[in-house]
C-alpha atoms as a PDB file:
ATOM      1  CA  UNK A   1       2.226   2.084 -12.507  1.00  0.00           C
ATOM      2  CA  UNK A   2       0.783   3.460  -9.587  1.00  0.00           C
ATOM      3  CA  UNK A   3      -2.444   1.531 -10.246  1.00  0.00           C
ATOM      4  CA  UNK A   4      -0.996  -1.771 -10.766  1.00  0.00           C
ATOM      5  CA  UNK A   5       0.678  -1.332  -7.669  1.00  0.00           C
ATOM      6  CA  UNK A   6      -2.421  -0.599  -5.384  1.00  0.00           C
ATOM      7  CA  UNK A   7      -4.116  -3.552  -7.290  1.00  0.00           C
ATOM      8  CA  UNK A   8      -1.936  -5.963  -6.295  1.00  0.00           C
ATOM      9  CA  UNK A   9      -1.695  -4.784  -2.336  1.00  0.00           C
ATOM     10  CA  UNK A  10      -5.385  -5.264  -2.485  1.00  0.00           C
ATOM     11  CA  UNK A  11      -5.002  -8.618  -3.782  1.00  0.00           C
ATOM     12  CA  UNK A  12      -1.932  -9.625  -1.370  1.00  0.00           C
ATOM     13  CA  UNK A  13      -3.446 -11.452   1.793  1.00  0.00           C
ATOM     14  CA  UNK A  14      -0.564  -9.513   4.017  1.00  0.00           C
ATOM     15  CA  UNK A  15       1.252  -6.454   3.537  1.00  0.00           C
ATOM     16  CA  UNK A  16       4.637  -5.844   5.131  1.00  0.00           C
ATOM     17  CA  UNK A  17       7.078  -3.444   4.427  1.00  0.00           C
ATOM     18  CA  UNK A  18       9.266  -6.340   2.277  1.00  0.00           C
ATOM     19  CA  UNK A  19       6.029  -7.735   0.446  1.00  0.00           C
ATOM     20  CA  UNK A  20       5.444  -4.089  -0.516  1.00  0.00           C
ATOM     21  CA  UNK A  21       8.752  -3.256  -1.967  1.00  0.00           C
ATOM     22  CA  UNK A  22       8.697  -7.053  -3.843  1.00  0.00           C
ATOM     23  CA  UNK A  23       5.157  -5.633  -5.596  1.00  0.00           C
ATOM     24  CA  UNK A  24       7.044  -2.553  -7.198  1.00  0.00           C
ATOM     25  CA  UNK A  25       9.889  -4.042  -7.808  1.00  0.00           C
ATOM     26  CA  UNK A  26       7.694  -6.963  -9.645  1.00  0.00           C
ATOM     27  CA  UNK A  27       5.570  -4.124 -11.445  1.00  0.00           C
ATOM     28  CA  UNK A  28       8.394  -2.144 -12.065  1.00  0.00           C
ATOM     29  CA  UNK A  29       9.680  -4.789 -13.768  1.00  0.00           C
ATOM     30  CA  UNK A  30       7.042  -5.491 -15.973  1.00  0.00           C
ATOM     31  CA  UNK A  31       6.913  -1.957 -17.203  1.00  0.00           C
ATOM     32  CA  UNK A  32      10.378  -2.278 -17.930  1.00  0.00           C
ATOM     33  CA  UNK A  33       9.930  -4.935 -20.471  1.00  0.00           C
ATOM     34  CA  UNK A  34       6.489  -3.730 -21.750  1.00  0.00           C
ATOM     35  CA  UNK A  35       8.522  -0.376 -22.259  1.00  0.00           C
ATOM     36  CA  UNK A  36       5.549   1.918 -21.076  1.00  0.00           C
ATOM     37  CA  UNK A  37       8.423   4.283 -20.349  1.00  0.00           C
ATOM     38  CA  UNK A  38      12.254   4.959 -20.207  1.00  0.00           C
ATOM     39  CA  UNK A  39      14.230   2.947 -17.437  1.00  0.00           C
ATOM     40  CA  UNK A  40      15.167   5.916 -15.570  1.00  0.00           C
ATOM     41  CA  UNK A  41      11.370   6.849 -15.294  1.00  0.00           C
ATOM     42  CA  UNK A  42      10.297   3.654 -13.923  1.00  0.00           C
ATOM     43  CA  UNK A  43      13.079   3.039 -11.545  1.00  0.00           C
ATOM     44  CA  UNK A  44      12.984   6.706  -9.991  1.00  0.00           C
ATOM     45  CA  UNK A  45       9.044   6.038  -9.595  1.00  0.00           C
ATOM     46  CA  UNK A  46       9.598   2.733  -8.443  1.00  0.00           C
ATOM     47  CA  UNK A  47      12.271   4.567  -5.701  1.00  0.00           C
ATOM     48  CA  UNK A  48       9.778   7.063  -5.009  1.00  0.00           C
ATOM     49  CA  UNK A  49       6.832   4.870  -3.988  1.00  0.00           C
ATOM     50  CA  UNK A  50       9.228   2.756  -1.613  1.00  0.00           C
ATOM     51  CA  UNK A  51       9.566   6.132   0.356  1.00  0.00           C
ATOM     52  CA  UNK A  52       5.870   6.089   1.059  1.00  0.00           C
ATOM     53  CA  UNK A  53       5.981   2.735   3.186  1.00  0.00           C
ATOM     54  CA  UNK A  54       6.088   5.189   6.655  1.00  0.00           C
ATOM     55  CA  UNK A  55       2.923   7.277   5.261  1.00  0.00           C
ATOM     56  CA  UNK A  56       1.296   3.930   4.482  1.00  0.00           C
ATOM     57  CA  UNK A  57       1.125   2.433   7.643  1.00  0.00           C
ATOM     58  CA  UNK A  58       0.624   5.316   9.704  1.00  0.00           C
ATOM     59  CA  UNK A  59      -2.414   6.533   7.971  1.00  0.00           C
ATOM     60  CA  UNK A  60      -3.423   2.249   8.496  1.00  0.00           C
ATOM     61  CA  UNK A  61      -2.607   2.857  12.073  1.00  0.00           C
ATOM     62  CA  UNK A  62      -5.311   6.299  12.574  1.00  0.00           C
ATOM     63  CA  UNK A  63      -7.896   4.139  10.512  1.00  0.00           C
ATOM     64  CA  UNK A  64      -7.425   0.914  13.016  1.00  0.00           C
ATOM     65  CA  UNK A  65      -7.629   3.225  15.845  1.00  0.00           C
ATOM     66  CA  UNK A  66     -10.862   5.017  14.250  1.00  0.00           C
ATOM     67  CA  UNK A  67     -12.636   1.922  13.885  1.00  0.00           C
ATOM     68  CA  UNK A  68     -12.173   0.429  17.517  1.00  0.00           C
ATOM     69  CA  UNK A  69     -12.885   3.629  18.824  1.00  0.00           C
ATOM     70  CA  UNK A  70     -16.127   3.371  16.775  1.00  0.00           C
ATOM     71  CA  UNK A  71     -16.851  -0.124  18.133  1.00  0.00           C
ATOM     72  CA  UNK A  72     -16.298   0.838  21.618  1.00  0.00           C
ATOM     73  CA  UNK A  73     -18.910   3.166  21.530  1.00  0.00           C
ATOM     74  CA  UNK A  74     -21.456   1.049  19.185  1.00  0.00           C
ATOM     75  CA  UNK A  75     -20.905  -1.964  22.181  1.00  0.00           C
ATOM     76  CA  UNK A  76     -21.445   0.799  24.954  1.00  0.00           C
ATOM     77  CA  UNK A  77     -24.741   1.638  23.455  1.00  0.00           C
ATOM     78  CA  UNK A  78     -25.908  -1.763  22.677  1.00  0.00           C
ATOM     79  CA  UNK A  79     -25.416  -2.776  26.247  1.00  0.00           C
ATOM     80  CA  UNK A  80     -27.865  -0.215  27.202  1.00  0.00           C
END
């Protein structure tokens, strides 16, 4: 489930907190009628990974940060 989620952030154009809970619910639900597992399974994991949205965006936040601090530096030594 886990996969199918990441697969279809990657594919959504924009991720916000509401689009992300609207892909597990959507992937929860198809699990649900596939019946890859019990209900109570999918809807605890599905309650699980909604917790995550905070860890998500602050590691996004360190990685944006990394990369213009990387630029910075690349543009200081070009002007040289």
């Amino acid at each position: 489930m886990k996969g199918d989620v990441v697969e279809k952030l990657e594919m959504a154009k924009e991720v916000s907190e509401p689009v992300y809970k609207e892909i597990i619910d959507s992937v929860s639900t198809e699990y649900v009628k596939g019946k890859k597992a019990s209900r109570e399974e999918i809807e605890e994991l599905a309650k699980d990974l909604k917790k995550h949205w905070k860890t998500l965006t602050g590691v996004a936040k360190t990685a944006k940060r990394d990369i213009v601090s990387s630029a910075k530096k690349v543009a200081k030594k070009a002007k040289r």
